[in-house]
N, C-alpha and C. Protein backbone atom coordinates (compact mmCIF):
# COMPACT_ATOMS: atom_id res chain seq x y z
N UNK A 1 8.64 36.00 7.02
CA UNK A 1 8.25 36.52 5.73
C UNK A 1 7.38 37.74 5.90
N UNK A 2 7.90 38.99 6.14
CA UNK A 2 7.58 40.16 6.46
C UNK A 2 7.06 40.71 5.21
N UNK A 3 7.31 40.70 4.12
CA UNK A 3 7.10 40.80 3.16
C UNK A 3 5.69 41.17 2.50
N UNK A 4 5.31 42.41 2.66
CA UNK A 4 3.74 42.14 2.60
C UNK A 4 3.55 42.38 1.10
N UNK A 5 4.35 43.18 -0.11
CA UNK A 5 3.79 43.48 -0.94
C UNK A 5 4.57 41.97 -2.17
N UNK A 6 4.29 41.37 -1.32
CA UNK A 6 4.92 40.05 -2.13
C UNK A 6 3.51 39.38 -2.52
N UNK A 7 4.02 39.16 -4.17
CA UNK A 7 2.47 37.62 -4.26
C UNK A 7 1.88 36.80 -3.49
N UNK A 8 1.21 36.38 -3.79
CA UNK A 8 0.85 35.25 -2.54
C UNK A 8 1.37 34.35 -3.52
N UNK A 9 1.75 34.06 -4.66
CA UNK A 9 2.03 33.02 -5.40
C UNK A 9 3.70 32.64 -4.41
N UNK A 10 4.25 34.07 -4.58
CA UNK A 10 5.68 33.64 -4.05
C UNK A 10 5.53 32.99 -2.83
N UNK A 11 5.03 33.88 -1.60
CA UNK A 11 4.50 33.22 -0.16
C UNK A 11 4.75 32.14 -0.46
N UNK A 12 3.78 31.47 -0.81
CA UNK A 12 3.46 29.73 -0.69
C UNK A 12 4.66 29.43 -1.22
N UNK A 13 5.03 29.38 -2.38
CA UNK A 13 6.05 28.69 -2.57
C UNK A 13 7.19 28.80 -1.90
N UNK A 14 7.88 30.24 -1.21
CA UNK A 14 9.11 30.06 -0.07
C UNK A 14 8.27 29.21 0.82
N UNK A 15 7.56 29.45 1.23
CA UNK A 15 6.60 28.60 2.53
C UNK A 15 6.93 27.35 2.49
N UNK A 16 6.06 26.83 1.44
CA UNK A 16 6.81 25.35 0.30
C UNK A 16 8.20 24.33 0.31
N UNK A 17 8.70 25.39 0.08
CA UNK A 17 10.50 25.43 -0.27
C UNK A 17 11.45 25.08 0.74
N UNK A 18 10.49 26.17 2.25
CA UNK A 18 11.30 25.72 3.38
C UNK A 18 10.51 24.66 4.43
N UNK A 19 9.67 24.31 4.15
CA UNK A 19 8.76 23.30 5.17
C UNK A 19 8.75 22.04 3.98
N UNK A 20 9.01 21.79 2.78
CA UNK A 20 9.05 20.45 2.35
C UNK A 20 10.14 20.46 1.42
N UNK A 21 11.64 20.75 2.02
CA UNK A 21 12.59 20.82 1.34
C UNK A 21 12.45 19.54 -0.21
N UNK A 22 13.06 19.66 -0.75
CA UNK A 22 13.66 18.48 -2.14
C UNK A 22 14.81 18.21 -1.87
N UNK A 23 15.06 16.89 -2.01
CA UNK A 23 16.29 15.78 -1.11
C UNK A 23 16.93 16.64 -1.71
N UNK A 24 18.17 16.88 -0.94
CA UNK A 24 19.46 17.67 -1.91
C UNK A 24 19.25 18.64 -2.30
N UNK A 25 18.35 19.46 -1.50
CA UNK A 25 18.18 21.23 -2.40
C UNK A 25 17.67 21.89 -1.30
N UNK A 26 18.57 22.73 -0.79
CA UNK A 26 18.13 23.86 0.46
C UNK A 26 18.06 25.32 -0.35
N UNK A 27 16.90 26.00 -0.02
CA UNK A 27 16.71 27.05 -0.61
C UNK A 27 15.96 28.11 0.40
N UNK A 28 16.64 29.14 0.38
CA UNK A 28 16.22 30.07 1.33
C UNK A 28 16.27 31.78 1.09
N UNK A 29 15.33 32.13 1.55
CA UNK A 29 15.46 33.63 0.83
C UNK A 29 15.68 34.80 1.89
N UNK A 30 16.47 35.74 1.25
CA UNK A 30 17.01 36.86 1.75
C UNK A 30 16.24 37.42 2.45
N UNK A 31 17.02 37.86 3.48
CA UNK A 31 16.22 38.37 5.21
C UNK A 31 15.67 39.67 4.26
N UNK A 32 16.29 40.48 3.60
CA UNK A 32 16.17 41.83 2.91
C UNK A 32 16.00 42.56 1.83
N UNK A 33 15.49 40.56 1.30
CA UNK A 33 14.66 40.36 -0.17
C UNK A 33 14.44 39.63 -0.61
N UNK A 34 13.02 39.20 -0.16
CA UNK A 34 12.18 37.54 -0.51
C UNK A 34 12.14 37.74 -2.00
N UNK A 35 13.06 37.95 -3.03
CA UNK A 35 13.05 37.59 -4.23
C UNK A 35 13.76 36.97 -4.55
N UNK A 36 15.15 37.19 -3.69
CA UNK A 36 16.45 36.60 -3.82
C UNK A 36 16.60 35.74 -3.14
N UNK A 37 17.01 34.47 -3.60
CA UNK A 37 17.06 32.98 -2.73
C UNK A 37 18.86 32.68 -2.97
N UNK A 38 19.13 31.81 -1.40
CA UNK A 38 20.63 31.28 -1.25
C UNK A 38 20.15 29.91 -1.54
N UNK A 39 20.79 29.33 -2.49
CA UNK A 39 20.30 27.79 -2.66
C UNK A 39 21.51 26.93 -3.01
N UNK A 40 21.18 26.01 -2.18
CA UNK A 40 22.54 24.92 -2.43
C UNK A 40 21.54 23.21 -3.06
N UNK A 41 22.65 23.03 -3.95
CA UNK A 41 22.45 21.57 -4.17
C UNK A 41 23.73 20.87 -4.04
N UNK A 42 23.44 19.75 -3.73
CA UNK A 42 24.08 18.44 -3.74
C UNK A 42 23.98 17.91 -4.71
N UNK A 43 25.72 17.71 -5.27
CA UNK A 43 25.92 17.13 -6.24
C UNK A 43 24.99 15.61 -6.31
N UNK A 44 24.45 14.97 -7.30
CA UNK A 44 23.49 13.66 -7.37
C UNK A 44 24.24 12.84 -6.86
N UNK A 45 24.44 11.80 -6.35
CA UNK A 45 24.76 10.18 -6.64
C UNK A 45 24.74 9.85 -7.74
N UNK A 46 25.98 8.83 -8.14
CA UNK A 46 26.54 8.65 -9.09
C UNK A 46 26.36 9.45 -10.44
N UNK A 47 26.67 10.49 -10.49
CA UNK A 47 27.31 11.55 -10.96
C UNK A 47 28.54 12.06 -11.00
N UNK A 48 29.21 12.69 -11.44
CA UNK A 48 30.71 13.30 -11.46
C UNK A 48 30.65 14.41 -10.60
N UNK A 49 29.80 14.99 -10.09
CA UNK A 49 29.26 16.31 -9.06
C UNK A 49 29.04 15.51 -7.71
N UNK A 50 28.48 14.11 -7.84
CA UNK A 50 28.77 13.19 -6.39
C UNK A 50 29.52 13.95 -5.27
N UNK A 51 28.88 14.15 -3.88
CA UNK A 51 29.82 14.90 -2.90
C UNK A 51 29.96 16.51 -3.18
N UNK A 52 29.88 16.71 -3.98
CA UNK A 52 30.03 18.36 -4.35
C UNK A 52 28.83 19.32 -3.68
N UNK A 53 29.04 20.14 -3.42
CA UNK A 53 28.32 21.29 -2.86
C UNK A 53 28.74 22.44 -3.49
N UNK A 54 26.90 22.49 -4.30
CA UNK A 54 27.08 23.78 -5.22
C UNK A 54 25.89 24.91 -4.95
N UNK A 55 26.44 26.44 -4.99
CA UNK A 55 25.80 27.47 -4.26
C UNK A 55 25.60 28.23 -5.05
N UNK A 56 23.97 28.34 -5.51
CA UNK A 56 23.83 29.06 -6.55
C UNK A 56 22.84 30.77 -5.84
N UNK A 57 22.67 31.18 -6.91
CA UNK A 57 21.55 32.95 -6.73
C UNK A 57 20.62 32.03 -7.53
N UNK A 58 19.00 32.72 -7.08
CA UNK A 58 17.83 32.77 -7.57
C UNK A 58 17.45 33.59 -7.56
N UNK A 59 16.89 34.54 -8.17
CA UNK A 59 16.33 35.92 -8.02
C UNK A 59 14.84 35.60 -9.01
N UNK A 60 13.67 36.06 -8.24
CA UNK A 60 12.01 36.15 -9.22
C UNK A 60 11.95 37.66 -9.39
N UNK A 61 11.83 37.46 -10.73
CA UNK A 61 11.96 39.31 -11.75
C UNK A 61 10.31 39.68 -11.00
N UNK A 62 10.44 40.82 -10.95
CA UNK A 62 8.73 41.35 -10.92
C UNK A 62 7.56 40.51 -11.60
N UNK A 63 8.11 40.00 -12.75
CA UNK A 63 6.85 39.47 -13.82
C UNK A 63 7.12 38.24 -13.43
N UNK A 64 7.80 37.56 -12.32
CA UNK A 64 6.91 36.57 -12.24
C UNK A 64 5.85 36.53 -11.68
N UNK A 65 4.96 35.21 -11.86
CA UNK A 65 5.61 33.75 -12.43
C UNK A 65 5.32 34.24 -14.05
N UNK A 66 4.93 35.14 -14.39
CA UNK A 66 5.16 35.25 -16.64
C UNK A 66 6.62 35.35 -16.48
N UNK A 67 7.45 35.47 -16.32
CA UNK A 67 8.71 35.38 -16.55
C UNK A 67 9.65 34.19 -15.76
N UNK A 68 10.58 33.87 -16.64
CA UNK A 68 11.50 32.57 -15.39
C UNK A 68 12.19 33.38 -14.42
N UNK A 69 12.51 32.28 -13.40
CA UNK A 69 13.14 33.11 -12.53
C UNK A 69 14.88 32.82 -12.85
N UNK A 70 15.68 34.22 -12.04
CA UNK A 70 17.08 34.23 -12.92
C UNK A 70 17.91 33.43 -12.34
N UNK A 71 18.47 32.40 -12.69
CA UNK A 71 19.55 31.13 -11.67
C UNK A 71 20.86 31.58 -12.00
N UNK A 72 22.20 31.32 -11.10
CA UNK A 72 23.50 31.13 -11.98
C UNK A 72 24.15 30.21 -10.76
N UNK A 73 24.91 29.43 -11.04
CA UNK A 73 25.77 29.14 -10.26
C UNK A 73 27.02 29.76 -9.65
N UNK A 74 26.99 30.26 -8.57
CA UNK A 74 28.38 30.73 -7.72
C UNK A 74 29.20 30.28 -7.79
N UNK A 75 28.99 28.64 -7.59
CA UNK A 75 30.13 28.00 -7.31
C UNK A 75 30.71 27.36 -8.70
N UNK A 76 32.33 27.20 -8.95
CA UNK A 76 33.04 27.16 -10.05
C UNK A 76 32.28 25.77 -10.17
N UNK A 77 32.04 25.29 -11.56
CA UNK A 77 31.70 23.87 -12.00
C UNK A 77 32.16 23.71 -13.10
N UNK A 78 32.66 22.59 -13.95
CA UNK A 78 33.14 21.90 -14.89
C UNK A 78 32.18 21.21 -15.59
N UNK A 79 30.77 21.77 -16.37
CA UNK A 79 29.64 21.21 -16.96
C UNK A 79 29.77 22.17 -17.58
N UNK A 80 28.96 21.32 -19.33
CA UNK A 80 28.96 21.95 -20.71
C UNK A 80 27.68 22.45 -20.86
N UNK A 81 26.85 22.66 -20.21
CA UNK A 81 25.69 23.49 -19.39
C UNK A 81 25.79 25.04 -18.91
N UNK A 82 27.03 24.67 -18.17
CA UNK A 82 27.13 25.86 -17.40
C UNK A 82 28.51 26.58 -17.36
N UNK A 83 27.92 27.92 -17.85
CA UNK A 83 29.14 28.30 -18.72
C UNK A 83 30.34 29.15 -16.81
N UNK A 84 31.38 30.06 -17.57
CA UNK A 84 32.01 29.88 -16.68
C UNK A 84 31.91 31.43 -15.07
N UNK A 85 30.54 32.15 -15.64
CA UNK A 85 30.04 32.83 -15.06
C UNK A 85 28.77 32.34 -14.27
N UNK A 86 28.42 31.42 -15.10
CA UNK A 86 27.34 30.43 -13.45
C UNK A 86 25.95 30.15 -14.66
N UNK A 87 26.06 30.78 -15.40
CA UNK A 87 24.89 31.30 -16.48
C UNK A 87 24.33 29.40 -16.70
N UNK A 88 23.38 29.22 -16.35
CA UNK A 88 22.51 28.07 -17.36
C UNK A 88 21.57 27.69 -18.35
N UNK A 89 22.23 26.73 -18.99
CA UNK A 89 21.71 26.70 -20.32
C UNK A 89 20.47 25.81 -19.81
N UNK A 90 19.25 25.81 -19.49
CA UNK A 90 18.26 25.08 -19.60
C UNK A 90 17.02 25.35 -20.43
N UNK A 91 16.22 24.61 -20.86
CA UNK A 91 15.41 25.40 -21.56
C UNK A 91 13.83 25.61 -20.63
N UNK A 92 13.47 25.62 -19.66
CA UNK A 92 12.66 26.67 -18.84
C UNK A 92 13.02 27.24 -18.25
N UNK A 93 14.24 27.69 -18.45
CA UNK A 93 15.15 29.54 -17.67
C UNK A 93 14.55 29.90 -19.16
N UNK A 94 14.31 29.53 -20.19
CA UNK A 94 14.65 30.18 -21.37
C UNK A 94 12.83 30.27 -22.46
N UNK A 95 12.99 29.73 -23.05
CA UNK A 95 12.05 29.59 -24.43
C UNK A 95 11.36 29.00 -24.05
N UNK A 96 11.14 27.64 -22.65
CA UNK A 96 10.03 26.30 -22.54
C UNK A 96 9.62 26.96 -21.25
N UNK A 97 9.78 28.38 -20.55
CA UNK A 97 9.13 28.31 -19.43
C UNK A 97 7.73 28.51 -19.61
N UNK A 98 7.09 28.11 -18.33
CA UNK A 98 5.38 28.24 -18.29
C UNK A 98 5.07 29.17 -16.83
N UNK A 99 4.12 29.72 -16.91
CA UNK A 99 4.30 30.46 -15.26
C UNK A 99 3.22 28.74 -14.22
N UNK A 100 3.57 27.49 -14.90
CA UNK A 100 2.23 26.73 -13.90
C UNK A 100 3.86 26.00 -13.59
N UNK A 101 4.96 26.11 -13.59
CA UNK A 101 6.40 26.27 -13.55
C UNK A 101 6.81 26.62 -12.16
N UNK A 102 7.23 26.25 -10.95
CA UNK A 102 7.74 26.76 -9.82
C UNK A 102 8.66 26.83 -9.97
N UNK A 103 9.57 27.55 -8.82
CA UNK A 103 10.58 27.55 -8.08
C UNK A 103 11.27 26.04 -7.98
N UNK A 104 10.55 25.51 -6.94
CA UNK A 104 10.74 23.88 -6.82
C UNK A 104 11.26 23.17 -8.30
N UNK A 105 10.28 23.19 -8.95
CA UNK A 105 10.51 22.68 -10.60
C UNK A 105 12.07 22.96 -11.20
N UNK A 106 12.20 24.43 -11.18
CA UNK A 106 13.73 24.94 -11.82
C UNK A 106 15.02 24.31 -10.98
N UNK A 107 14.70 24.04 -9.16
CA UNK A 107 15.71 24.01 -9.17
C UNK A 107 16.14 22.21 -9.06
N UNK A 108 14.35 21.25 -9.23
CA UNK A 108 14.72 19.93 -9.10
C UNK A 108 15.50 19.95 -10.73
N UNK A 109 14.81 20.79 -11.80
CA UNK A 109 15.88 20.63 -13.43
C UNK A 109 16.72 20.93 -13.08
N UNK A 110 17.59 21.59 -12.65
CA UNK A 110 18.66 21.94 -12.45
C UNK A 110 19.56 21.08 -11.73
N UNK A 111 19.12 20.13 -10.66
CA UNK A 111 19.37 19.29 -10.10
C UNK A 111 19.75 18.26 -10.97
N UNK A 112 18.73 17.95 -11.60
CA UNK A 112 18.90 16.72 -12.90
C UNK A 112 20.09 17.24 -13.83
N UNK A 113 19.90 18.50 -14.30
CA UNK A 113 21.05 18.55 -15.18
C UNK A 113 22.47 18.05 -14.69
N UNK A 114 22.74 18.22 -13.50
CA UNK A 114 24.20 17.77 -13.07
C UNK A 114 23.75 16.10 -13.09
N UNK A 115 22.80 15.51 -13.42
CA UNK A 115 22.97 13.88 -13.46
C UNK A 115 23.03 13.48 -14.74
N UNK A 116 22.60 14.65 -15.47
CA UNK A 116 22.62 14.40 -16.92
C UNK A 116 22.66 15.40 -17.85
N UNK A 117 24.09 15.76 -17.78
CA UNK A 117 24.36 17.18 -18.25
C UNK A 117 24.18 17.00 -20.16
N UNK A 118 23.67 17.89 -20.87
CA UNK A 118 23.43 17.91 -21.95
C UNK A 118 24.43 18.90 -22.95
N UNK A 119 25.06 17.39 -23.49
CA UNK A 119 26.05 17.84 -24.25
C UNK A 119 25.85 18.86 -26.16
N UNK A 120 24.65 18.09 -26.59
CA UNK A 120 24.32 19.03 -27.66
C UNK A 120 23.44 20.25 -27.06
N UNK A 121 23.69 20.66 -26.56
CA UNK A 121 23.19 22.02 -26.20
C UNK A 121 24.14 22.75 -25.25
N UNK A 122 25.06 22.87 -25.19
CA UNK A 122 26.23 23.20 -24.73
C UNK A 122 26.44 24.74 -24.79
N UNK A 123 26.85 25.56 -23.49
CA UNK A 123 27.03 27.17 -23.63
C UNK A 123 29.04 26.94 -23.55
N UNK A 124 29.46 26.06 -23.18
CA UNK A 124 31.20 25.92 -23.53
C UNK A 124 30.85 24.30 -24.29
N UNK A 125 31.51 24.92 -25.65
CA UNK A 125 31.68 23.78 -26.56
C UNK A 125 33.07 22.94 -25.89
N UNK A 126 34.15 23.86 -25.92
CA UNK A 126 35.41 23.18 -25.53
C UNK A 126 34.83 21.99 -24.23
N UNK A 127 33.73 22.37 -22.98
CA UNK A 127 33.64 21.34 -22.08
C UNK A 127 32.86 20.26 -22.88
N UNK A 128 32.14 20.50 -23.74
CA UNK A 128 30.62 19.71 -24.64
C UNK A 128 31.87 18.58 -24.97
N UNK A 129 32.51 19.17 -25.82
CA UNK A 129 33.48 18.70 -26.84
C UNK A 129 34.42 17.31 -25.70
N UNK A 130 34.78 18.29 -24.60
CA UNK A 130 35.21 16.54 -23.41
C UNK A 130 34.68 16.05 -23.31
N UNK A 131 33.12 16.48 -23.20
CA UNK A 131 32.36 15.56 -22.23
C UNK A 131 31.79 14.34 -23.20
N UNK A 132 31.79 14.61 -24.20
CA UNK A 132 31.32 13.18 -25.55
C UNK A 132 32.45 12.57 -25.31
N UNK A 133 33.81 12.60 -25.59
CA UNK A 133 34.70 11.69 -25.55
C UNK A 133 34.07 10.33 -24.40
């Protein structure tokens, strides 16, 4: 982490991120820009994502931590969450973030959402609309 004109807020938390991983969430940041993180999760246990391996972008805007940091998923998924460009519907990417809010935090929600994807709040109705049946 060469990175000298980086926060110390960020520091710690890549520091964090890679010395006390979260079961099922590897997150690691760009040799050529500690803003931008490669992050994979594991689909939950007993979930419909079970076994799946999903590879998302993290990028922290300048203003963080006052601003959320930007997530999408890479990898194609079939959740009424997540629309079909990677974009997520959560609400601390959005209106409920706080900057006392990590990294860690967004991507254990994010984690949860694939165990319990939220159908009235849906960015593809057509998937919302399967997923109640």
């Amino acid at each position: 982490m060469a990175n000298s004109n980086l926060p110390r807020r960020i520091i710690k938390e890549t520091q964090r991120l890679l010395s006390e991983p979260a079961p099922g969430i590897s997150a690691s940041p760009s040799e050529d820009n500690m803003r931008y993180f490669n992050v994979m999760i594991l689909g939950p246990t007993q979930s419909p994502y079970e076994g799946g391996v999903f590879k998302l972008e993290l990028f922290l805007p300048e203003e963080y931590p006052m601003a959320a940091p930007k997530v999408r998923f890479l990898t194609k998924i079939y959740h009424p969450n997540i629309d079909k460009l990677g974009r997520i519907c959560l609400d601390i990417l959005k209106d409920k973030w706080s900057p006392a809010l990590q990294i860690r935090t967004v991507l254990l929600s994010i984690q949860a959402l694939l165990s319990a994807p939220n159908p009235d709040d849906p960015l593809s109705e057509n998937i919302a609309k399967h997923w109640k049946k």
